[in-house]
Protein backbone atom coordinates (compact mmCIF):
# COMPACT_ATOMS: atom_id res chain seq x y z
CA UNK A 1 -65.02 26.79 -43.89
CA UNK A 2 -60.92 27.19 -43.23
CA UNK A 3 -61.53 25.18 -39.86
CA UNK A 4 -63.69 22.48 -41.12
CA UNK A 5 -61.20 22.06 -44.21
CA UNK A 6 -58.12 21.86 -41.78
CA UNK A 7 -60.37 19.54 -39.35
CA UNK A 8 -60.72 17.60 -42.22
CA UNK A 9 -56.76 17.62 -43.06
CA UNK A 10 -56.03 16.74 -39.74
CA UNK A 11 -58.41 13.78 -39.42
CA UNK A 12 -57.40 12.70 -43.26
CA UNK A 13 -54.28 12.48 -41.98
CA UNK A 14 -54.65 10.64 -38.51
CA UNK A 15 -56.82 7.67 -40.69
CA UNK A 16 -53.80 7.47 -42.79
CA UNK A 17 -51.73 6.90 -39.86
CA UNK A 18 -53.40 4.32 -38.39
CA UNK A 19 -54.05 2.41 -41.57
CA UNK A 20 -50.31 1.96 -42.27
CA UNK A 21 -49.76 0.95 -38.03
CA UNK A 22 -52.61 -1.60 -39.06
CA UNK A 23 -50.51 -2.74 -42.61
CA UNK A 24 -47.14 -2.92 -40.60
CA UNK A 25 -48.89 -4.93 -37.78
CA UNK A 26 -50.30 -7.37 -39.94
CA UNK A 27 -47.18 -7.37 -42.34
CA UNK A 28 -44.74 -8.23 -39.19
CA UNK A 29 -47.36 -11.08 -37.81
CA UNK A 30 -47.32 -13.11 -41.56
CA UNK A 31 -43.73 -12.43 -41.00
CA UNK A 32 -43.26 -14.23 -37.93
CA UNK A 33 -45.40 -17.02 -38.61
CA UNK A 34 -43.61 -17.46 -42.17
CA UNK A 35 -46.55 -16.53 -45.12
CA UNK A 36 -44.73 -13.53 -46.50
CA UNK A 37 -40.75 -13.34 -46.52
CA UNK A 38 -38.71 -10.65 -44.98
CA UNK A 39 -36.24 -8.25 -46.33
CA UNK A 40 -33.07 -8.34 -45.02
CA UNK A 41 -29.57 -6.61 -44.79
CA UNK A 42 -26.76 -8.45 -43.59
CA UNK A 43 -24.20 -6.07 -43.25
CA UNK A 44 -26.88 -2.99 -42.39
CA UNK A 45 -27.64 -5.11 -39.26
CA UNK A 46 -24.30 -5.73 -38.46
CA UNK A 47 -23.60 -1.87 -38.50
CA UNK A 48 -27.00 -1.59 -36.08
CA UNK A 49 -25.04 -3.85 -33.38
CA UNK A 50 -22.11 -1.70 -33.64
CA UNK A 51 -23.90 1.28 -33.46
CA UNK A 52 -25.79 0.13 -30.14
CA UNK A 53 -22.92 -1.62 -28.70
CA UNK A 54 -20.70 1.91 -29.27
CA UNK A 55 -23.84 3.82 -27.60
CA UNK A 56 -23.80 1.72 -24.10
CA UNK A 57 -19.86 2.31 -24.38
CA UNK A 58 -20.41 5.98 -24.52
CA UNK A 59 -23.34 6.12 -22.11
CA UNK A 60 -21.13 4.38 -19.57
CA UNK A 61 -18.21 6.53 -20.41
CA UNK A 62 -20.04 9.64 -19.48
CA UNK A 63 -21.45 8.47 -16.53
CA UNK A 64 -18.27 7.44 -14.92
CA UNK A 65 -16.82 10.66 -16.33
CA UNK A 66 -19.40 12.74 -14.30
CA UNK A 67 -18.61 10.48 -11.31
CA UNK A 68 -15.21 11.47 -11.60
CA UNK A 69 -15.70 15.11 -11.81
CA UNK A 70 -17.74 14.66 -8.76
CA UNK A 71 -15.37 12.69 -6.52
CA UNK A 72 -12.74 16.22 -7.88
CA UNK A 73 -15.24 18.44 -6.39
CA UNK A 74 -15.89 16.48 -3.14
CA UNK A 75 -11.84 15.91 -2.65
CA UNK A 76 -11.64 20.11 -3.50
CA UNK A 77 -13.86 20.42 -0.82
CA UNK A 78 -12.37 18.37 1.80
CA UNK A 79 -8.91 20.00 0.67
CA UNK A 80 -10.26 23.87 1.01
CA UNK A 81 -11.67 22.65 4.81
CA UNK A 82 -7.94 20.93 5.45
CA UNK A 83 -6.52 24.11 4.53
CA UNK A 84 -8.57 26.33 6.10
CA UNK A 85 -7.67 24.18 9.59
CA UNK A 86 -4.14 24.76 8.67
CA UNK A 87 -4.63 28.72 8.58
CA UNK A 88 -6.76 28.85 11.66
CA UNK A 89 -4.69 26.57 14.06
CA UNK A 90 -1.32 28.53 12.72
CA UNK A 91 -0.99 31.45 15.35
CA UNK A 92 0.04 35.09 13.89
CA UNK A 93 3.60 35.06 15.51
CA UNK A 94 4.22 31.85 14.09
CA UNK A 95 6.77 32.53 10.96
CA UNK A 96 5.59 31.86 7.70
CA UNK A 97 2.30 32.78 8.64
CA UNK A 98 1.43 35.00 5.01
CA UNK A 99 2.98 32.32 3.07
CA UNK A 100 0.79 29.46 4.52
CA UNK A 101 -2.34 31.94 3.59
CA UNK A 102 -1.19 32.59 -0.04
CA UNK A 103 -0.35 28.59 -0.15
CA UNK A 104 -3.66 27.71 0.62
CA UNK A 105 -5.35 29.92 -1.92
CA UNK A 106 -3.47 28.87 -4.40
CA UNK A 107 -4.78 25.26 -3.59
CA UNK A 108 -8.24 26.33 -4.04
CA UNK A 109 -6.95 28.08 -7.39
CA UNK A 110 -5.72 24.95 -8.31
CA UNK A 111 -8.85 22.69 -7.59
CA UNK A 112 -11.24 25.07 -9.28
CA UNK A 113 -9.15 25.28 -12.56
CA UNK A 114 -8.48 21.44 -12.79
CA UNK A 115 -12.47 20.69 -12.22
CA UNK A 116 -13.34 23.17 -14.80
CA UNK A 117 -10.75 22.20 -17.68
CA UNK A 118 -11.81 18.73 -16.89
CA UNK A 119 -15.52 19.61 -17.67
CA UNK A 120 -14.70 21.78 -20.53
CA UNK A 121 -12.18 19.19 -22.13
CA UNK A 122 -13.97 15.60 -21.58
CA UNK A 123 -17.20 16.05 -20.10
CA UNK A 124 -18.28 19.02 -22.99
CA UNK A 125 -17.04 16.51 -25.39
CA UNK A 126 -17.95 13.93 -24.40
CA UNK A 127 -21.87 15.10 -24.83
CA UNK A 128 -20.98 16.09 -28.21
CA UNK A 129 -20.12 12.93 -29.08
CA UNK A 130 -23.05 11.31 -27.22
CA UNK A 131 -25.45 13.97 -29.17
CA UNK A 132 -25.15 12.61 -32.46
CA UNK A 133 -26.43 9.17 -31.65
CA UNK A 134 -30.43 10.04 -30.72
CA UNK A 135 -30.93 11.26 -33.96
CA UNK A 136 -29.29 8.09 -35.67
CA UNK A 137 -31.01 5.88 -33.67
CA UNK A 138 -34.01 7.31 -34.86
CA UNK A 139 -33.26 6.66 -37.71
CA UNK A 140 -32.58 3.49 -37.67
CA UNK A 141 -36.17 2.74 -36.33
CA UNK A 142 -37.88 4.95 -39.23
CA UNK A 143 -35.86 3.25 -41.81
CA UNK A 144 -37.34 -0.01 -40.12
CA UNK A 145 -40.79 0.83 -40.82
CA UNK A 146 -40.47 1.76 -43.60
CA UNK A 147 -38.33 -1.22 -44.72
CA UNK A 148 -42.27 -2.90 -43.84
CA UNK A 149 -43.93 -0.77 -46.17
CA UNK A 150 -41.90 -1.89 -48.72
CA UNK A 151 -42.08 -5.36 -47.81
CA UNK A 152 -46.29 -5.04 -47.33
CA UNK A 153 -45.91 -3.01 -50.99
CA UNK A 154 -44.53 -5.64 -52.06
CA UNK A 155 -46.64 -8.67 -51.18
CA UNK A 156 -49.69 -6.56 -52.10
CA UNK A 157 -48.71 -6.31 -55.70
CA UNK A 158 -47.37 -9.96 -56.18
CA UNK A 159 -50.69 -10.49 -54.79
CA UNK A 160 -52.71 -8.97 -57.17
CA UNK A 161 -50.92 -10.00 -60.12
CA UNK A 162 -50.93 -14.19 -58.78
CA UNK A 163 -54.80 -13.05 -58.50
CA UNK A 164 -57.07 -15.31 -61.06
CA UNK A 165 -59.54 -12.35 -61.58
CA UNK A 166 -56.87 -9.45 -62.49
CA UNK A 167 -57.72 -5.43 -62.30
CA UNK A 168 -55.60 -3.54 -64.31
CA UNK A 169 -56.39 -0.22 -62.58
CA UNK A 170 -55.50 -1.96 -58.77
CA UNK A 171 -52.22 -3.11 -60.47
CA UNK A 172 -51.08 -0.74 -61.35
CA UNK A 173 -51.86 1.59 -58.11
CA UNK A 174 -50.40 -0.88 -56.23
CA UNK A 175 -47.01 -1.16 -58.69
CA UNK A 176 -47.10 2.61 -57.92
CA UNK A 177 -47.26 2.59 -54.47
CA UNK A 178 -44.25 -0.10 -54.31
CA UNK A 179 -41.92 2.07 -56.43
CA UNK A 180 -42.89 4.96 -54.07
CA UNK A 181 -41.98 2.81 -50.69
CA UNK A 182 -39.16 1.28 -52.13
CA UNK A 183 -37.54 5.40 -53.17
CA UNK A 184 -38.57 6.15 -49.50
CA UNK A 185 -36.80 2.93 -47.99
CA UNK A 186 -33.12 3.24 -50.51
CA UNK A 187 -32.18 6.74 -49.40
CA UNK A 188 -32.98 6.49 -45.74
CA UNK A 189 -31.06 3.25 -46.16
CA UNK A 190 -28.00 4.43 -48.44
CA UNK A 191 -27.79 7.35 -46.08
CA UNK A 192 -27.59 5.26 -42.64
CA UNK A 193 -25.28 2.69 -44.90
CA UNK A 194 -22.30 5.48 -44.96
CA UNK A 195 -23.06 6.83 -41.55
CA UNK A 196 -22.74 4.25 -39.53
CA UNK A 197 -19.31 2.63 -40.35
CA UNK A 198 -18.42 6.13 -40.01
CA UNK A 199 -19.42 6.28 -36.92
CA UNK A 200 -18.60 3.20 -35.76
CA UNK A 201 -14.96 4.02 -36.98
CA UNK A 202 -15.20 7.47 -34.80
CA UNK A 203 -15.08 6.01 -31.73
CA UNK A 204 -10.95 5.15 -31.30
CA UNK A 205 -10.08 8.92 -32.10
CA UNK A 206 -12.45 9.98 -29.85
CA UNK A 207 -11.48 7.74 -26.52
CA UNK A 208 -8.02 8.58 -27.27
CA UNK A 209 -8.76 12.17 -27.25
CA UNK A 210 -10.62 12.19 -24.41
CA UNK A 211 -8.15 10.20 -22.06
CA UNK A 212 -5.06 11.89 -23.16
CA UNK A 213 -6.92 15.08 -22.24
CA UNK A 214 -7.57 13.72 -18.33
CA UNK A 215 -4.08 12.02 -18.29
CA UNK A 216 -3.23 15.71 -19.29
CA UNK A 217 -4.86 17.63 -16.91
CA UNK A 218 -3.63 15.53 -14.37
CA UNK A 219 -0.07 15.47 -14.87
CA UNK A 220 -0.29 19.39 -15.19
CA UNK A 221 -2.51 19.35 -11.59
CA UNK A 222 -0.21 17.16 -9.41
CA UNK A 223 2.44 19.10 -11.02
CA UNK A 224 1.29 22.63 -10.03
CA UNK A 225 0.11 20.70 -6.27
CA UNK A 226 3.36 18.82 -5.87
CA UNK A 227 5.02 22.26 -5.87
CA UNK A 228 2.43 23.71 -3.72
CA UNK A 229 3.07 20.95 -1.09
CA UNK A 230 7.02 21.27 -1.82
CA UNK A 231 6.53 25.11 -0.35
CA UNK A 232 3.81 24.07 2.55
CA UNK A 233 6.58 21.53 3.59
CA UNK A 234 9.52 24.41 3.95
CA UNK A 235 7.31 26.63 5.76
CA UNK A 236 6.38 23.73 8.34
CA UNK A 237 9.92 22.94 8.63
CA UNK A 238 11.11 26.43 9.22
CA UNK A 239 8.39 26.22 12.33
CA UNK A 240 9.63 23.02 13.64
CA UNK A 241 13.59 24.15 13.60
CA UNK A 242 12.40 27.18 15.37
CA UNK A 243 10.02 25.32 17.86
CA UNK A 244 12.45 22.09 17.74
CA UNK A 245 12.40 21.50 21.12
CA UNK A 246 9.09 21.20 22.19
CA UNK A 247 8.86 18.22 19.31
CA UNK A 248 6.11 15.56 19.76
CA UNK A 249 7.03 12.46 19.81
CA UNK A 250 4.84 10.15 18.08
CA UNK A 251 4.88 6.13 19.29
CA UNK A 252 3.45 3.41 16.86
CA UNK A 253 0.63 2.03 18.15
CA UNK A 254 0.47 -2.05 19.11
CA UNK A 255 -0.90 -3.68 16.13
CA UNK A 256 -3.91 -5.79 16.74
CA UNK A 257 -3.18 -8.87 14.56
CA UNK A 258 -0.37 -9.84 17.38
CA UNK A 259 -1.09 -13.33 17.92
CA UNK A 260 -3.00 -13.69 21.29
CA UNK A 261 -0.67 -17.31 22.06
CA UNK A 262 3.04 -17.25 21.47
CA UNK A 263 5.69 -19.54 22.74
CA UNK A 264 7.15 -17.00 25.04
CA UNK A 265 8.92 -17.53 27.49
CA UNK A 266 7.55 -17.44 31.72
CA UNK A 267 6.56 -14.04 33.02
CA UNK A 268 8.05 -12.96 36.39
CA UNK A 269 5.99 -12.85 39.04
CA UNK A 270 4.13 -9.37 40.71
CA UNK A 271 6.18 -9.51 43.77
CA UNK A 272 9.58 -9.62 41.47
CA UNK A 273 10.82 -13.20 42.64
CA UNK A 274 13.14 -14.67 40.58
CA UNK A 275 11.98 -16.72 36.81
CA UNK A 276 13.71 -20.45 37.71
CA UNK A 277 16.02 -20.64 34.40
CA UNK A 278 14.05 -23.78 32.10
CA UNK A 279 18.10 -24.95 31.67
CA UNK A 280 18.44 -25.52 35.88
CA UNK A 281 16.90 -28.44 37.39
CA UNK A 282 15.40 -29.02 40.10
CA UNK A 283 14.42 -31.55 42.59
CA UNK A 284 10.92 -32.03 40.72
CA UNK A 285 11.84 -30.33 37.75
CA UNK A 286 13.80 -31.70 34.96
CA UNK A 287 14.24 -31.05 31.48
CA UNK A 288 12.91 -33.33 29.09
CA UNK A 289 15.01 -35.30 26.19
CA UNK A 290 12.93 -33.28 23.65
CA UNK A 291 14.16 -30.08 24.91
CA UNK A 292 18.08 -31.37 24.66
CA UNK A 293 17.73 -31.53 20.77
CA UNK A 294 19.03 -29.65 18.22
CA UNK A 295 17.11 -26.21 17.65
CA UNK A 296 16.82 -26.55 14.07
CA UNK A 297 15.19 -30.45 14.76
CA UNK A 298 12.29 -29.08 16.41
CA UNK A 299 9.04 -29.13 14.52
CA UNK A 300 6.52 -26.20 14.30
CA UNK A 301 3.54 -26.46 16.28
CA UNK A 302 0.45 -25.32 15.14
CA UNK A 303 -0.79 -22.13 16.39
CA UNK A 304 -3.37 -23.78 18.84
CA UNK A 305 -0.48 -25.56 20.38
CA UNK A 306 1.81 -22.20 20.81
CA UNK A 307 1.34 -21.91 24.38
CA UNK A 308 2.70 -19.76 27.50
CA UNK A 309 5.35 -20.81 29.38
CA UNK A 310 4.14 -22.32 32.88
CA UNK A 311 3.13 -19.28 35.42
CA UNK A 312 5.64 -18.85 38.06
CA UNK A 313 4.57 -20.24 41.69
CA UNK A 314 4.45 -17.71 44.24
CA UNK A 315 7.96 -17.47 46.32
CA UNK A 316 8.25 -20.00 49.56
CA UNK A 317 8.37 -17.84 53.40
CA UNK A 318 11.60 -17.92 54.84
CA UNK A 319 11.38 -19.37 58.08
CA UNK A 320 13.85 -17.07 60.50
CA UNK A 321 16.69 -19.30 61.78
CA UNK A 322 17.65 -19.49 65.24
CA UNK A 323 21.18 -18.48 66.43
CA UNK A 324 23.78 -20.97 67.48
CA UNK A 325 25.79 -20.86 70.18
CA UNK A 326 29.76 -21.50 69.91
CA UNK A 327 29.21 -24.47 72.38
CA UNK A 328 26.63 -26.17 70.62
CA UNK A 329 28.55 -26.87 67.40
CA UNK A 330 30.01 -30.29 67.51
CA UNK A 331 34.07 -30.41 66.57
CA UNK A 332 33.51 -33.24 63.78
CA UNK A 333 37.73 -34.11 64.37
CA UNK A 334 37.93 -34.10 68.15
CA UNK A 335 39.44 -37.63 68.85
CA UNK A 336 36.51 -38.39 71.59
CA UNK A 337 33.64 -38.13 69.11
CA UNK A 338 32.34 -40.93 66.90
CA UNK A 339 29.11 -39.37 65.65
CA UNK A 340 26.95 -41.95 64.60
CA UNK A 341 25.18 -41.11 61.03
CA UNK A 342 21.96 -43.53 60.16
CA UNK A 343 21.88 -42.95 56.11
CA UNK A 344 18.62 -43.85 54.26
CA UNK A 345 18.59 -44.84 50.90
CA UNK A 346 16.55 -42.30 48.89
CA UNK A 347 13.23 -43.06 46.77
CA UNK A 348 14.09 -45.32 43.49
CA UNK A 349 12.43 -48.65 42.20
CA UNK A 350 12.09 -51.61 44.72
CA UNK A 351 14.82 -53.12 42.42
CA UNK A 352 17.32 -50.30 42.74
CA UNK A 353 16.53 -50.33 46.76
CA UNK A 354 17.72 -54.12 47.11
CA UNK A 355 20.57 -53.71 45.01
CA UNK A 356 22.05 -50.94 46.85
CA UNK A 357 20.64 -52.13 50.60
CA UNK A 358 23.00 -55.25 49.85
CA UNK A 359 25.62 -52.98 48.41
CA UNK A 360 25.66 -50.65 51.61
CA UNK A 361 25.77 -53.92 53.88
CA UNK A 362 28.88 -54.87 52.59
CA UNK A 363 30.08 -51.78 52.58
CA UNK A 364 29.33 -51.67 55.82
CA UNK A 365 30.37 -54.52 57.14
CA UNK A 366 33.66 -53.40 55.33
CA UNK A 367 33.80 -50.80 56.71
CA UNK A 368 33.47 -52.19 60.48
CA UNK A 369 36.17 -54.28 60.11
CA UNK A 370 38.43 -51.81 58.71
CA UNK A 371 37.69 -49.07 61.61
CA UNK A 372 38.06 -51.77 64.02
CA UNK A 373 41.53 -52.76 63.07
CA UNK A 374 42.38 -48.89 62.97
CA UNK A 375 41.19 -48.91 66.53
CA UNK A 376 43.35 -52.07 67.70
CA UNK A 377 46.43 -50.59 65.90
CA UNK A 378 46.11 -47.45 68.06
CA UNK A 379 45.79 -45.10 64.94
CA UNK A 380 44.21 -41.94 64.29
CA UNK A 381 40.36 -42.72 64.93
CA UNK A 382 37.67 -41.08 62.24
CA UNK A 383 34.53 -40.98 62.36
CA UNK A 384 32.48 -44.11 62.34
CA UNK A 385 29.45 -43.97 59.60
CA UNK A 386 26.75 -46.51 60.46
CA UNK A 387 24.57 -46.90 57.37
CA UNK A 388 20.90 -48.29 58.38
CA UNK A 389 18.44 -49.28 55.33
CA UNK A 390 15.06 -49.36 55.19
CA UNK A 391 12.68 -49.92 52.68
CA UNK A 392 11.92 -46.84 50.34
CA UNK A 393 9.24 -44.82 50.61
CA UNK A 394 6.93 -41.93 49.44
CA UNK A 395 4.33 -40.60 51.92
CA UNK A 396 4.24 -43.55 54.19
CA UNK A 397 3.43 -45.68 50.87
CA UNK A 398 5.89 -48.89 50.00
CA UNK A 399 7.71 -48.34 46.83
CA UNK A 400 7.53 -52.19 46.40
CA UNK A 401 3.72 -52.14 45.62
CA UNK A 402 3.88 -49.43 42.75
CA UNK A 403 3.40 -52.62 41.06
CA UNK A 404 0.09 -53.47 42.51
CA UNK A 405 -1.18 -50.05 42.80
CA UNK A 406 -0.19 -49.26 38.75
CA UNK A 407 -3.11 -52.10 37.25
CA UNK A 408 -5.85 -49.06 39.15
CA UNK A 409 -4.05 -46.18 37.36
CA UNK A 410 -5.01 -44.80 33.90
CA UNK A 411 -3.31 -45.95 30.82
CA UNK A 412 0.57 -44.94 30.64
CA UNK A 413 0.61 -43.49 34.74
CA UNK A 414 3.88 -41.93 34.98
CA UNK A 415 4.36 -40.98 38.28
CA UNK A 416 2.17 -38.83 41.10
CA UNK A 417 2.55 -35.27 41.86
CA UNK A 418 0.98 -32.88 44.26
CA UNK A 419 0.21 -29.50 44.01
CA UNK A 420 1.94 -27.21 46.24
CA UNK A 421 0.16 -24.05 45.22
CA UNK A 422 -3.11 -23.00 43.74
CA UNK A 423 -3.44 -22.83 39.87
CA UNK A 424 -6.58 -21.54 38.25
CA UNK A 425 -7.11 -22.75 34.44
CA UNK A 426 -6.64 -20.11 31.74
CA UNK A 427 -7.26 -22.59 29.08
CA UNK A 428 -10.09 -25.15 28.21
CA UNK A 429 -7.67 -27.86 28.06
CA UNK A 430 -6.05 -26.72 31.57
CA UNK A 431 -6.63 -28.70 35.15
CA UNK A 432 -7.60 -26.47 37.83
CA UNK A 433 -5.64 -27.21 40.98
CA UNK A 434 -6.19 -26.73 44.38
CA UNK A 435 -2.78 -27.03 47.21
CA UNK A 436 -2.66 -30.57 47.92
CA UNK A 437 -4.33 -31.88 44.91
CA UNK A 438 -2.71 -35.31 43.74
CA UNK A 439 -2.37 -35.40 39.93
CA UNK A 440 -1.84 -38.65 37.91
CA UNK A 441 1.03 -37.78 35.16
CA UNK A 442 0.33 -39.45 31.96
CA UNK A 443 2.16 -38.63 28.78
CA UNK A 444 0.69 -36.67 25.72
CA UNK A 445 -0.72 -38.76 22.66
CA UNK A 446 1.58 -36.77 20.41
CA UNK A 447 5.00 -35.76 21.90
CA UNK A 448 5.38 -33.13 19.72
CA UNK A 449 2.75 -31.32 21.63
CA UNK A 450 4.18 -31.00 24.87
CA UNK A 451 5.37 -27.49 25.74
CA UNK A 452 8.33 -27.42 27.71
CA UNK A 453 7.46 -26.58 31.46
CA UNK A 454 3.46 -28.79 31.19
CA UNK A 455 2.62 -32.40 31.74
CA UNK A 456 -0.07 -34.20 31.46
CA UNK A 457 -2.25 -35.56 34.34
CA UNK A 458 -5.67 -36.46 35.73
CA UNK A 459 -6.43 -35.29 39.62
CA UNK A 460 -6.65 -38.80 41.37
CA UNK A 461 -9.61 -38.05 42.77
CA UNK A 462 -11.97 -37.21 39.39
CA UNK A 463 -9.47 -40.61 38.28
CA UNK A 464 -11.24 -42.61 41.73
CA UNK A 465 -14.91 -41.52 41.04
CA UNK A 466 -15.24 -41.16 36.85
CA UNK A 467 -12.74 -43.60 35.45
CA UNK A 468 -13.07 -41.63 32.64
CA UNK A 469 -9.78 -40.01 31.19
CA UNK A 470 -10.85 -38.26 28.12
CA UNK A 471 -12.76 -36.01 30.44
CA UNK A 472 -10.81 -35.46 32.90
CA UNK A 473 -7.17 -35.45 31.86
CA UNK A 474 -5.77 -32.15 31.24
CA UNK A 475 -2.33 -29.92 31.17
CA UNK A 476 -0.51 -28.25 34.26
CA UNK A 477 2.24 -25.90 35.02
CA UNK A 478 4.94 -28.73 36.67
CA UNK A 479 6.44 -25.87 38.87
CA UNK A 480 3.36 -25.42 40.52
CA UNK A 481 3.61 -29.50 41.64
CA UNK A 482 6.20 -31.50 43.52
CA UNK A 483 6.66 -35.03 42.75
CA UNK A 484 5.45 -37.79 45.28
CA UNK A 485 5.62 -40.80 43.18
């Protein structure tokens, strides 16, 4: 009879249960859809946000606080193995061989103490603090249900007392049963309504102690270390005065963010021939206005621009010279010779060429006159210079029909060069040149992106078959070339 009187209990109990789930279900649905009005506490639900909003704070908190202590562990780990290299590499007849030992226990000493006050003052307390705030939080839901019950209490009497046919005896049973809900709901309310500004209020004291307590610890640890390290450095530098001459030297390494282009200047060549100085000029090579300037008036190039000085050509063969004899050389001031010397004018513009051919005959014919009245006087005779002209020319070609030839050349032609040596292209925007390749020189669309020591050209014979300069033309060492035109 116990059993079935406790069964009964028990199932009294779960029918009571799931009536009032039922009642707070159908009290939260009229609710929501706005037939029966809702309780509500201002200020208690403001202290709910700051309750939940402090609880993520402090969840977070602890997690990155057990982070922490695990990164400690992991860097006393990799400390103890650093150390216990040290002791293993460091020979026995090496001084300061006990002190390195007793220094590298005393690191482990170190490690272990620092983890362990950090767990025992922040992490301990810090699940303290985090301890409190299940029990609160439920709580806070319990006092929400039964915040319903009052609310259903409620509703149910004003219902039965709005009612047309009134029952004294369900009146006042359900007046009852609303003063018994509403008791319930005040003191689970006035109790939560001190705690949780309390708690709320908690919060600063506690952060403060808790970081002043790792900012603690860890002035006291790199303290106690930066001593430890003080004595590991003596002992090292005891060894190194004793073993001071067998020092390693340690080079710094090329770093890899060294531009791959620079403007630098030409790199000698493998068989150690001479770099031609970019001041000197030559017979093909001469320095450009732009290069004359000012060195603060030049203008910075992009780095795509930055390029190498021009390769260095490979040296000429030297061509043995025969010997000459004593009576082979010609006595230029014997009285009996008049060498005759036939002078051509040199390559220059078809205008230049007339002017001085005319020049150079009346020199000339000057000059005839003059030596032959020397001659008739009986004077001292000098040599006789007989100056010939002819028209000038480059490689059998007239210089008088550049004209002509200039209406088939691309647009701005310069002047012809041809390659003397082979030059293989480094660069995408680089001619490849074979010996005896005949470039067309043209000038850059922007001046400012001419390096000194390049030009300019299109090979005359892509020029003959394409016609097409944007795809052809291209940049080229100028000491590889020799001008022909």
């Amino acid at each position: 009879m116990a059993e079935l009187g406790s069964k009964g209990v028990t199932a009294g109990k779960i029918a009571s249960n799931v009536q009032k789930k039922l009642t707070r279900a159908q009290e939260k649905v009229l609710q929501k859809l706005g037939k029966a009005d809702e309780t509500k506490d201002e200020q208690f639900e403001q202290c709910v946000q700051n309750f939940n909003k402090q609880l993520s704070e402090g969840t977070r908190l602890q997690k990155d606080l057990r982070t922490y202590l695990a990164s400690v562990k992991a860097m006393h780990e990799a400390s103890k193995k650093l150390t216990e290299c040290l002791q293993e590499v460091y020979e026995p007849d090496w001084p300061g061989r006990d002190d390195t030992n007793k220094i590298a226990e005393n690191n482990d000493l170190l490690w272990t103490d620092f983890h362990q006050k950090l767990v025992d003052q922040a992490l301990l307390t810090m699940d303290t603090y985090l301890g409190q705030f299940p029990d609160i939080k439920s709580r806070i839901a319990k006092r929400g249900r039964k915040l319903v019950d009052y609310d259903s209490a409620r509703h149910h009497f004003e219902a039965l007392q709005t009612a047309k046919k009134k029952d004294e005896t369900k009146i006042a049973k359900a007046e009852e049963e609303l003063v018994k809900a509403q008791k319930v709901f005040e003191e689970m309310n006035v109790d939560l309504q001190e705690e949780l500004p309390s708690l709320w209020n908690s919060r600063v004291g506690f952060y403060v102690n808790t970081f002043q307590s790792i900012a603690g610890l860890e002035e006291n640890f790199h303290k106690e270390m930066s001593k430890l390290n003080q004595n590991l450095h003596d002992v090292l530098l005891g060894l190194d005065k004793q073993y001071s001459g067998n020092a390693f030297p340690v080079k710094a390494q090329p770093s890899d963010s060294t531009p791959a282009k620079a403007n630098k200047s030409p790199s000698p060549p493998p068989d150690g021939s001479p770099i031609t100085s970019p001041e000197t000029k030559t017979v093909n090579h001469e320095l450009e206005a732009s290069t004359l300037e000012a060195p603060g008036a030049s203008i910075p190039k992009s780095p795509s621009q930055l390029r190498k000085g021009p390769p260095v050509p490979p040296p000429p063969k030297v061509t043995p010279s025969k010997e000459i004899k004593q009576e082979n050389i010609i006595s230029l001031f014997d009285d009996n010779f008049v060498p005759e010397i036939s002078v051509t004018t040199p390559s220059q513009p078809a205008e230049a060429a007339n002017a001085g051919a005319e020049a150079a005959g009346s020199e000339a014919a000057a000059g005839a006159e003059a030596s032959k009245t020397e001659a008739d006087s009986g004077s001292t005779s000098l040599p006789a210079v007989v100056v010939e002209t002819f028209p000038a020319t480059v490689n059998g070609t007239v210089e008088g029909g550049a004209s002509s030839e200039r209406a088939d050349m691309p647009p701005g032609f310069l002047f012809k060069v041809q390659a003397m040596h082979d030059y293989t292209a480094t660069d995408s925007d680089e001619l490849q040149l074979k010996a005896g390749d005949v470039v067309l020189v043209i000038p850059f669309e922007n001046p400012e992106e001419q390096d000194e020591g390049w030009l300019m050209g299109v090979k005359e014979s892509d020029w003959i078959q394409r016609k097409e300069l944007d795809q052809c033309r291209g940049v080229f060492p100028e000491n590889f070339t020799e001008r022909v035109q």
